[in-house]
Protein backbone atom coordinates (compact mmCIF):
# COMPACT_ATOMS: atom_id res chain seq x y z
CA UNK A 1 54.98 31.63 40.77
CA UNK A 2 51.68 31.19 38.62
CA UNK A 3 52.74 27.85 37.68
CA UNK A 4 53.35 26.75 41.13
CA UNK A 5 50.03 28.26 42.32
CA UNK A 6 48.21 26.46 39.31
CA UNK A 7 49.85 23.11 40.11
CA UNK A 8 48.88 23.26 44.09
CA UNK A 9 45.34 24.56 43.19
CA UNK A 10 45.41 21.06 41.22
CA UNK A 11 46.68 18.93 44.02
CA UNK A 12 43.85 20.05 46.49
CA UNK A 13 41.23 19.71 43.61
CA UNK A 14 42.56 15.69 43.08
CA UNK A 15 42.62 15.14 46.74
CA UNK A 16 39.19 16.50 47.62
CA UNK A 17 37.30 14.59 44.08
CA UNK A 18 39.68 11.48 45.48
CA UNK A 19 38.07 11.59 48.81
CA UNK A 20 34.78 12.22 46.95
CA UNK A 21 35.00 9.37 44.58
CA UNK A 22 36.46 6.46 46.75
CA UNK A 23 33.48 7.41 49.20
CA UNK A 24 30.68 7.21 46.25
CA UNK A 25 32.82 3.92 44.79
CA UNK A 26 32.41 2.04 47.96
CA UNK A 27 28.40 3.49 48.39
CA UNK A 28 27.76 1.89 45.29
CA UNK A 29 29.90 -1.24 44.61
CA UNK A 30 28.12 -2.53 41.66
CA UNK A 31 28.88 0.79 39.54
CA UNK A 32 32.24 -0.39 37.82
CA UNK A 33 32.33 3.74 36.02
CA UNK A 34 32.27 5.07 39.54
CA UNK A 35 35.05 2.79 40.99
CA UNK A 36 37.69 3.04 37.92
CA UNK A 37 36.95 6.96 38.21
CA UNK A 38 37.98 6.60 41.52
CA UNK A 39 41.21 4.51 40.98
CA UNK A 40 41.68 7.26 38.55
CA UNK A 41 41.72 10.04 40.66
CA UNK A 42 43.63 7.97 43.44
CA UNK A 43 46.27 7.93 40.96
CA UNK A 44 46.39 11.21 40.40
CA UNK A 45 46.39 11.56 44.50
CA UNK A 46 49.53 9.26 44.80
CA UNK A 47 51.76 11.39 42.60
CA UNK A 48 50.56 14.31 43.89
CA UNK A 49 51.66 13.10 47.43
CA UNK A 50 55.10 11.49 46.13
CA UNK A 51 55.58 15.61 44.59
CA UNK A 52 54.94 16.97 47.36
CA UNK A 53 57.46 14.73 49.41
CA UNK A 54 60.19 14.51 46.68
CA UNK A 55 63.16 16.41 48.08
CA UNK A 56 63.25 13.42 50.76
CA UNK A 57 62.98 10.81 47.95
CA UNK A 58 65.03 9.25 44.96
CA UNK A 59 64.51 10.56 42.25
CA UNK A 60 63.55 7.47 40.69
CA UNK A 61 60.25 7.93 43.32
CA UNK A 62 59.98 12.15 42.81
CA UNK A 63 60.23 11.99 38.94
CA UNK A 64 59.52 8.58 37.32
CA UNK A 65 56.41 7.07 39.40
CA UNK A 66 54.82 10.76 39.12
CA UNK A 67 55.32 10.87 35.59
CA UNK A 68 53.78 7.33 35.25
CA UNK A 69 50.86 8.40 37.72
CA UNK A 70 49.13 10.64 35.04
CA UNK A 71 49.13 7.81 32.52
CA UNK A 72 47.80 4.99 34.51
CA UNK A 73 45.00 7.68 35.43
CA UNK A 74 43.91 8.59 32.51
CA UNK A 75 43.72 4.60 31.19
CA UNK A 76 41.68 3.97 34.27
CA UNK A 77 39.47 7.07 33.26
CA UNK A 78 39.18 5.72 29.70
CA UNK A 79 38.01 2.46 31.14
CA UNK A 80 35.47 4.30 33.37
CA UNK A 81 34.33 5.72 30.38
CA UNK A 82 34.11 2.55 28.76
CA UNK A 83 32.37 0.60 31.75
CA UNK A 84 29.99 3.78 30.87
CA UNK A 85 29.21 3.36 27.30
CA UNK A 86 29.44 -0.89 27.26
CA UNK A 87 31.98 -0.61 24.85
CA UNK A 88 35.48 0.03 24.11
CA UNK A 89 36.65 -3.11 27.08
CA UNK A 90 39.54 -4.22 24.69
CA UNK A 91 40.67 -0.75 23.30
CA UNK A 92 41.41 0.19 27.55
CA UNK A 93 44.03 -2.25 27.26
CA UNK A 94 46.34 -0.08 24.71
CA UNK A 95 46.12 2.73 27.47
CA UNK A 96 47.27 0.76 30.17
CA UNK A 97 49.82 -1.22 27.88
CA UNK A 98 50.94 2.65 26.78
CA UNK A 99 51.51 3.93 30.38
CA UNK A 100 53.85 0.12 31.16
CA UNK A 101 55.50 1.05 28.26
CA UNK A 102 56.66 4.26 29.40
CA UNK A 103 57.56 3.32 32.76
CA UNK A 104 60.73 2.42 32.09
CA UNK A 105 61.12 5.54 29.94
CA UNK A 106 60.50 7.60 32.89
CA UNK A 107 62.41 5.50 35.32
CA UNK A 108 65.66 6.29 33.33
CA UNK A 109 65.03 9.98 32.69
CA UNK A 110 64.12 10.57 36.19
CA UNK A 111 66.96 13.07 36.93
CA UNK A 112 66.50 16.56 36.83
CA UNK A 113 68.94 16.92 33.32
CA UNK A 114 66.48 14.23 31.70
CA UNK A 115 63.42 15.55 32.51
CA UNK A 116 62.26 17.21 29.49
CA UNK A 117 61.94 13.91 27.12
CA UNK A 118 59.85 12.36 30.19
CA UNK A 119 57.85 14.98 30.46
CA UNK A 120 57.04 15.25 26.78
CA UNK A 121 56.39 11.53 26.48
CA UNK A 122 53.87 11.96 29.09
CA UNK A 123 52.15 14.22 27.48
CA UNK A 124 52.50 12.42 24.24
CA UNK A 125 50.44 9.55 26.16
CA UNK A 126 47.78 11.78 27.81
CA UNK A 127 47.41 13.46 24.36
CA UNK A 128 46.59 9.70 23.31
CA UNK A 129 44.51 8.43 25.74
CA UNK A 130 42.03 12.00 26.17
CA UNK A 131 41.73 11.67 22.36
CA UNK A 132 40.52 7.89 22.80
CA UNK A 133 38.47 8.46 25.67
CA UNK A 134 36.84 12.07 24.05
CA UNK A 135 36.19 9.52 20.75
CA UNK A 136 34.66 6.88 22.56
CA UNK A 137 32.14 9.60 24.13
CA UNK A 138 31.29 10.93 20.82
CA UNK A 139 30.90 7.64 19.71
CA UNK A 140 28.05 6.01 22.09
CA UNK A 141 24.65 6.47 20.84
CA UNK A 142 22.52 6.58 24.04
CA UNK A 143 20.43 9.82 23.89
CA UNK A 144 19.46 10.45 27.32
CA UNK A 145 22.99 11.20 28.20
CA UNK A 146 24.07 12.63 24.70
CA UNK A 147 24.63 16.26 25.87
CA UNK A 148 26.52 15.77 29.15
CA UNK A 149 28.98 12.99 27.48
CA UNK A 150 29.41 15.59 24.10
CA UNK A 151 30.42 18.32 26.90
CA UNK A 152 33.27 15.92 28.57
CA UNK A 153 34.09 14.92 25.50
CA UNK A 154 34.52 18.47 24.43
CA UNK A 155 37.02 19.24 27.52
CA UNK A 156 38.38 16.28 27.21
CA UNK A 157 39.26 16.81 22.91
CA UNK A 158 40.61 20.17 24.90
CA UNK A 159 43.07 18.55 26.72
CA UNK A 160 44.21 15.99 23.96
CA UNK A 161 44.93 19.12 21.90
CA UNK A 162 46.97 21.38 24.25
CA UNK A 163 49.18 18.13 24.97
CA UNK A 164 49.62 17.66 21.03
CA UNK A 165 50.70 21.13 20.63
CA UNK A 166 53.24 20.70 24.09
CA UNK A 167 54.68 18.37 22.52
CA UNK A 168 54.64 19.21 18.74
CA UNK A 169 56.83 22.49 20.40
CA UNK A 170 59.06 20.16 21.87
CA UNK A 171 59.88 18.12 18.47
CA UNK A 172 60.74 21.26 16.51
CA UNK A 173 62.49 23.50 18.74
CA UNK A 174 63.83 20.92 21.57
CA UNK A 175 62.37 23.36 24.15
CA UNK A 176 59.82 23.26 26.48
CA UNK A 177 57.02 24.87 26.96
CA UNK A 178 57.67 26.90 29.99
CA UNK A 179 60.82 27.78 28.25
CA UNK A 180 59.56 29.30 24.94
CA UNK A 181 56.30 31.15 26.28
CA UNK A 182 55.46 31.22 30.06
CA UNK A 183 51.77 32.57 28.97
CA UNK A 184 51.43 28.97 26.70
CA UNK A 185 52.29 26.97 30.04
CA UNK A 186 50.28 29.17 32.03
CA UNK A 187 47.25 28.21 29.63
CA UNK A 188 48.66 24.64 29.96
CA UNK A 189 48.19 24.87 33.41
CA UNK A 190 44.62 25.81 33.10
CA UNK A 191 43.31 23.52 31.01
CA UNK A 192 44.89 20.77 33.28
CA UNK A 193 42.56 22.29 36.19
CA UNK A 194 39.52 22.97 34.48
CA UNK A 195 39.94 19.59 33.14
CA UNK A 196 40.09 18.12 36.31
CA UNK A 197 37.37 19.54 37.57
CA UNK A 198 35.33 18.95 34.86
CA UNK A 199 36.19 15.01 34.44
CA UNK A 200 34.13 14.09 37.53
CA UNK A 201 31.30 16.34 37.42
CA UNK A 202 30.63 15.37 33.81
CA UNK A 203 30.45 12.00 35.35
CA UNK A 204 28.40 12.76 37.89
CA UNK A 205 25.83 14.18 35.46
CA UNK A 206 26.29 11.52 33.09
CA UNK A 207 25.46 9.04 35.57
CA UNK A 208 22.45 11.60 37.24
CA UNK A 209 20.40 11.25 33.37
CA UNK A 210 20.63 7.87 32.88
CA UNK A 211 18.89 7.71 36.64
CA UNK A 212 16.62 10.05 35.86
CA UNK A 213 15.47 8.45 32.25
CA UNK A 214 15.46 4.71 34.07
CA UNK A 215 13.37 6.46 36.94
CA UNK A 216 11.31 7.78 34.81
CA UNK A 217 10.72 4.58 32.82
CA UNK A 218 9.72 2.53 35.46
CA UNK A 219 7.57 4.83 36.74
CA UNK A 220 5.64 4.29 33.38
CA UNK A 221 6.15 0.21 32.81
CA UNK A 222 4.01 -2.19 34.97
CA UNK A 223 6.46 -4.00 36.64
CA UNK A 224 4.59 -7.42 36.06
CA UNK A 225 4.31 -7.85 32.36
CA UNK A 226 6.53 -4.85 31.77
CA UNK A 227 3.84 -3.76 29.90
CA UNK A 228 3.02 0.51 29.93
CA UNK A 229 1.25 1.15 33.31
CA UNK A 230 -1.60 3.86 33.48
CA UNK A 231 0.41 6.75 32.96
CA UNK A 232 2.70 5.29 30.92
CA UNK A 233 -0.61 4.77 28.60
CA UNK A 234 -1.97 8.53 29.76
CA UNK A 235 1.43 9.75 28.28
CA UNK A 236 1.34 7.53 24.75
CA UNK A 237 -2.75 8.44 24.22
CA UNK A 238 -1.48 12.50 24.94
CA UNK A 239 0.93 11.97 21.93
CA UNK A 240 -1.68 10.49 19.65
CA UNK A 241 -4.26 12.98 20.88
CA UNK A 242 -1.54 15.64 19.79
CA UNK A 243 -1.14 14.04 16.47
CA UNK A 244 -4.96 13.87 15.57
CA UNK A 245 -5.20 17.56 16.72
CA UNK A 246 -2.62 18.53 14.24
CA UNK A 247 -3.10 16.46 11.38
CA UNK A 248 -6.44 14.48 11.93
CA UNK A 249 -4.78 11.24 12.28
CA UNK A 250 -7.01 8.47 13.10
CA UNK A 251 -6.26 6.02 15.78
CA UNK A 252 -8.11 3.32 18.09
CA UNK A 253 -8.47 2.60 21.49
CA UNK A 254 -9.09 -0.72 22.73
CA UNK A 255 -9.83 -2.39 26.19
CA UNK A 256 -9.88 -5.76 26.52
CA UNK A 257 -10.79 -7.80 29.98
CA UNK A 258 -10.12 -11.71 30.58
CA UNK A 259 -13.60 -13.03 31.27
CA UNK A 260 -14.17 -14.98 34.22
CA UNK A 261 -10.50 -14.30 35.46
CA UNK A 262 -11.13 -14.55 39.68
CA UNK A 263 -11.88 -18.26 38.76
CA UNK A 264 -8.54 -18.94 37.40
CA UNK A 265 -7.29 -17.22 40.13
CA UNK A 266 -9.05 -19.26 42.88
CA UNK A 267 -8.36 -22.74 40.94
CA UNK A 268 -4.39 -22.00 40.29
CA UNK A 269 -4.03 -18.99 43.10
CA UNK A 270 -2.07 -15.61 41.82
CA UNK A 271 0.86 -17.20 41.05
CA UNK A 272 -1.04 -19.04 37.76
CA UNK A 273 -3.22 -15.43 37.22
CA UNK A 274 0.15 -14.10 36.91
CA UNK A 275 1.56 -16.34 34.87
CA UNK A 276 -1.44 -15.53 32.46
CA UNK A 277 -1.68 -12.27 32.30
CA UNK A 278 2.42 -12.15 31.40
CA UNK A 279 2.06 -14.38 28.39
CA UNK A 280 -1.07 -12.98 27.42
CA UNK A 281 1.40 -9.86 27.28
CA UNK A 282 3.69 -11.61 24.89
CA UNK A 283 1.27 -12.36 22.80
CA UNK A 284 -0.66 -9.13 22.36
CA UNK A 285 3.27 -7.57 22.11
CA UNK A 286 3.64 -10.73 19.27
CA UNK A 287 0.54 -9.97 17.24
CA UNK A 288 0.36 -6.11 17.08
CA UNK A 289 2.38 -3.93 15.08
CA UNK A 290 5.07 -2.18 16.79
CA UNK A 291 3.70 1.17 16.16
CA UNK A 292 0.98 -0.10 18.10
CA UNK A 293 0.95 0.47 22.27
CA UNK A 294 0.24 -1.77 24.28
CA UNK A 295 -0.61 -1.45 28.74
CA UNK A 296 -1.78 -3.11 31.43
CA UNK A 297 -4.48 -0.88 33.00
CA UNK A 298 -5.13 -3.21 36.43
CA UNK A 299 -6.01 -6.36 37.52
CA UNK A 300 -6.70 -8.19 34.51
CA UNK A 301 -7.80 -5.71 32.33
CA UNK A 302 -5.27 -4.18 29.21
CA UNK A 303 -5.19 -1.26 26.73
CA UNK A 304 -4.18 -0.65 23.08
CA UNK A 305 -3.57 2.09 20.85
CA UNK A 306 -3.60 1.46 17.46
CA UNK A 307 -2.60 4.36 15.39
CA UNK A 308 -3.93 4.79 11.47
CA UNK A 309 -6.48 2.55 12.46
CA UNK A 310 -10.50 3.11 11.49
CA UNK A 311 -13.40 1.00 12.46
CA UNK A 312 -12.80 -1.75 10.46
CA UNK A 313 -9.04 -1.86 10.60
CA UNK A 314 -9.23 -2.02 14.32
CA UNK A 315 -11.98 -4.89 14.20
CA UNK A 316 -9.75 -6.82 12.02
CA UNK A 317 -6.83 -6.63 14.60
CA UNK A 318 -8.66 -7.08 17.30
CA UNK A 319 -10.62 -10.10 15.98
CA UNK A 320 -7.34 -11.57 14.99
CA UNK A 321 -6.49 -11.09 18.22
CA UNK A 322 -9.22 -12.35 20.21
CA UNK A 323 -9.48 -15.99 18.28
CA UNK A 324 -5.64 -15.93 18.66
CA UNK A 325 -6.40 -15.92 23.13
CA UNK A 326 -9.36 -18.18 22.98
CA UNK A 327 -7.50 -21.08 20.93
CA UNK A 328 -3.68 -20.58 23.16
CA UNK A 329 -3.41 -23.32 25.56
CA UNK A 330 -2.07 -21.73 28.87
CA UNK A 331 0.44 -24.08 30.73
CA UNK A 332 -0.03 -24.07 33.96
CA UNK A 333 1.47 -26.87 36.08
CA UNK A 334 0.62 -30.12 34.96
CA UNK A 335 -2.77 -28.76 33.19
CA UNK A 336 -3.80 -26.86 29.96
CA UNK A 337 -6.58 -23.89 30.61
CA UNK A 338 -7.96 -22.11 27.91
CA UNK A 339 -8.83 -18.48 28.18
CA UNK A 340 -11.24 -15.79 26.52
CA UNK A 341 -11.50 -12.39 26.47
CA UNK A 342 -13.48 -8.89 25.55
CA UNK A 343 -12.90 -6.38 23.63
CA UNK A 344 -14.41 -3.10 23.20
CA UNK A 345 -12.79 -0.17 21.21
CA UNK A 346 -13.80 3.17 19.83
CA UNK A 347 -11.73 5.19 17.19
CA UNK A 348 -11.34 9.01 16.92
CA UNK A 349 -12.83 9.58 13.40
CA UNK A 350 -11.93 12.92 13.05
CA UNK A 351 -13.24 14.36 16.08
CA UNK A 352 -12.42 17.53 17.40
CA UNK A 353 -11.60 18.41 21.11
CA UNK A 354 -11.49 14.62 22.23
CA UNK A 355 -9.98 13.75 25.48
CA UNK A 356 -8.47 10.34 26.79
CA UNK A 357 -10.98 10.04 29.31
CA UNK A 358 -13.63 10.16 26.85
CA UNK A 359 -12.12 7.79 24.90
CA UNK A 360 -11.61 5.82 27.94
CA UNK A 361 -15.16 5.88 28.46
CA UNK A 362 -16.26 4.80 25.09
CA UNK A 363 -14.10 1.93 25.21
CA UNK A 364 -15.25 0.64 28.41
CA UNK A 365 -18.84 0.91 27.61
CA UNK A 366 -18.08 -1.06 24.66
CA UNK A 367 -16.80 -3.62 26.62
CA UNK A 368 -19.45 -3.73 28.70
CA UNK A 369 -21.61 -4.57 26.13
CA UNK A 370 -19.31 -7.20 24.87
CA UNK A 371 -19.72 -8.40 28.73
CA UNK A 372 -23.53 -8.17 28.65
CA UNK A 373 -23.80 -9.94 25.09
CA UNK A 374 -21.94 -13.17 26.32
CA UNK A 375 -18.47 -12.24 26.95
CA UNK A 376 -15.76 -13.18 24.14
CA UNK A 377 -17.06 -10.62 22.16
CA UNK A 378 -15.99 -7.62 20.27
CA UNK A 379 -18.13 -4.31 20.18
CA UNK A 380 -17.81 -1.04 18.77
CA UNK A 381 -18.78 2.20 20.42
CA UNK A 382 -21.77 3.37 19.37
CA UNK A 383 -23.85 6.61 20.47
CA UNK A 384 -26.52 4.00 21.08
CA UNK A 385 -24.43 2.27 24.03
CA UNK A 386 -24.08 5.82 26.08
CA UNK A 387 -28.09 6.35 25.62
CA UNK A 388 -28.51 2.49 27.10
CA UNK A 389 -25.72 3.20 30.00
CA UNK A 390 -27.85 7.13 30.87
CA UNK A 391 -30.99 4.47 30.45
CA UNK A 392 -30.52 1.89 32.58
CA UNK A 393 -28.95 4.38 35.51
């Protein structure tokens, strides 16, 4: 009676995450995880639906296509799982070429006397393919989704381990396992529902971080040079204010500003001023180190962080870089424009409680006096620059 009870609590679980699925599937075309889920689940609909009709059916139809609907499910969840990951495209072909093996397998013990071997070489195949699919979880190295794919992976290593031992207990006493111990197909029976339930919601969370970390990123990159954006660069100078706290790491902050940029912009309109400012990106991104950070603050105007970096370290960079602008010939159209710009920078030199606005600050007034001195300059802060700003105000 349990077992019965276990199997229709089953049923109404596929055909309510069936319903679920092929809605979400057809919401969201492009996502070829969601759809194969779907198709999975569908599958697992059908043979429900052919079980629940099968006293009116051959038993060909009752017994062989359900036995083959768990297969082809779990080989379309393996492939969802693969779509997932970007890997493991050519491996999905084993579990389908597994469950069109068996087919005829099933077809030919679909009679009540035969059902035993059918039923044990189904779960010899789902013991196959949830060991894949929990292996190919394990195996993907994206971090933002690490912990929800280890915990399907987990249920699904679960499952691939009860079938093993169903059908180990078949090969050495030619019994099933509702025969030898109704508690061990009771437990069976559990793991098959938890698992079901589990399977999509792990999805569904999978699927739910990676959104959230690609939300988050693009909420930080500038979606013109792809550069960091302002609090992109308010979250990087945080972490290198954290480190200098801790461990008095130097670092330096640089702004630099295309001079005379609204001219290039009314000869070549924003089109060209775009153009510029993206391979000016490039080559800042070309010339710096990658430890280095490197963001687009607005309008023409960019910021770097250059950790390890004293005075001089950061005026060597910097230099480097701003010979490196003035001598690049820009393309744009049939012409060849050449561009400057200025840089002003300040470094933390063992400071204590600094802030990023002050640092902020510093920087600008040092390009402001690069500005002031003739533009495609470099400058240092100085004290001597905030008693000239307080001055002249």
């Amino acid at each position: 009676m349990l077992t019965y009870a276990i199997g229709f609590v089953q049923d109404v679980q596929l055909t309510c995450f069936a319903v679920i699925l092929v809605c979400m599937a057809f919401e969201d075309r492009a996502n070829r995880s969601l759809r194969w889920l779907a198709i999975a689940y569908t599958c697992g609909l059908t043979g429900a639906l052919i079980d629940l009709g099968g006293n009116h059916l051959p038993h060909w139809i009752s017994l062989g296509l359900v036995m083959e609907a768990a297969p082809v499910g779990y080989a379309c969840i393996f492939s969802s799982v693969a779509a997932f990951v970007r890997r493991g495209q050519r491996t999905r072909w084993l579990c389908f070429s597994l469950a069109a093996a068996a087919l005829p397998f099933f077809l030919r013990w679909s009679v009540p006397a035969r059902m035993n071997p059918g039923a044990t070489l189904q779960d010899a195949i789902l013991c196959i393919d949830t060991a894949l699919t929990a292996a190919l979880l394990f195996s993907a190295s994206e971090r933002e989704t690490r912990f929800p794919r280890h915990t399907v992976a987990i249920f699904l290593a679960l499952y691939s381990a009860v079938e093993c031992a169903r059908v180990s207990l078949f090969l050495l006493t030619g019994r099933m396992p509702a025969d030898l111990s109704p508690l061990l197909e009771t437990v069976s029976g559990m793991v098959y529902v938890v698992s079901c339930s589990v399977l999509p919601l792990g999805f569904i969370w999978m699927m739910n971080a990676r959104l959230l970390v690609h939300l988050n990123r693009q909420s930080m990159i500038d979606p013109l040079t792809e550069l960091l954006n302002r609090r992109g660069l308010h979250a990087a100078a945080e972490l290198e204010l954290a480190r200098h706290e801790r461990s008095g790491r130097n670092f330096a902050v640089v702004v630099l500003d295309l001079d005379h940029f609204k001219q290039l912009n009314d000869r070549f309109g924003h089109a060209g001023g775009d153009a510029v400012l993206c391979e000016v990106s490039v080559i800042l991104l070309r010339m710096l180190r990658e430890t280095d950070v490197v963001g687009r603050f607005g309008g023409e105007e960019f910021v770097l962080l250059l950790p390890d970096a004293d005075a001089g370290a950061a005026l060597i960079a910097v230099e480097r870089l701003r010979v490196a602008l003035s001598e690049h010939p820009f393309r744009l159209g049939a012409s060849s424009v050449r561009i400057t710009a200025s840089f002003g920078f300040t470094v933390a030199a063992s400071r204590p409680n600094l802030t990023w606005e002050r640092l902020q600050q510093e920087a600008d007034l040092a390009l402001y006096a690069a500005k002031r001195d003739g533009r495609n300059l470099t400058r240092l802060y100085e004290d001597s620059l905030a008693a000239e700003t307080s001055g002249l105000a």
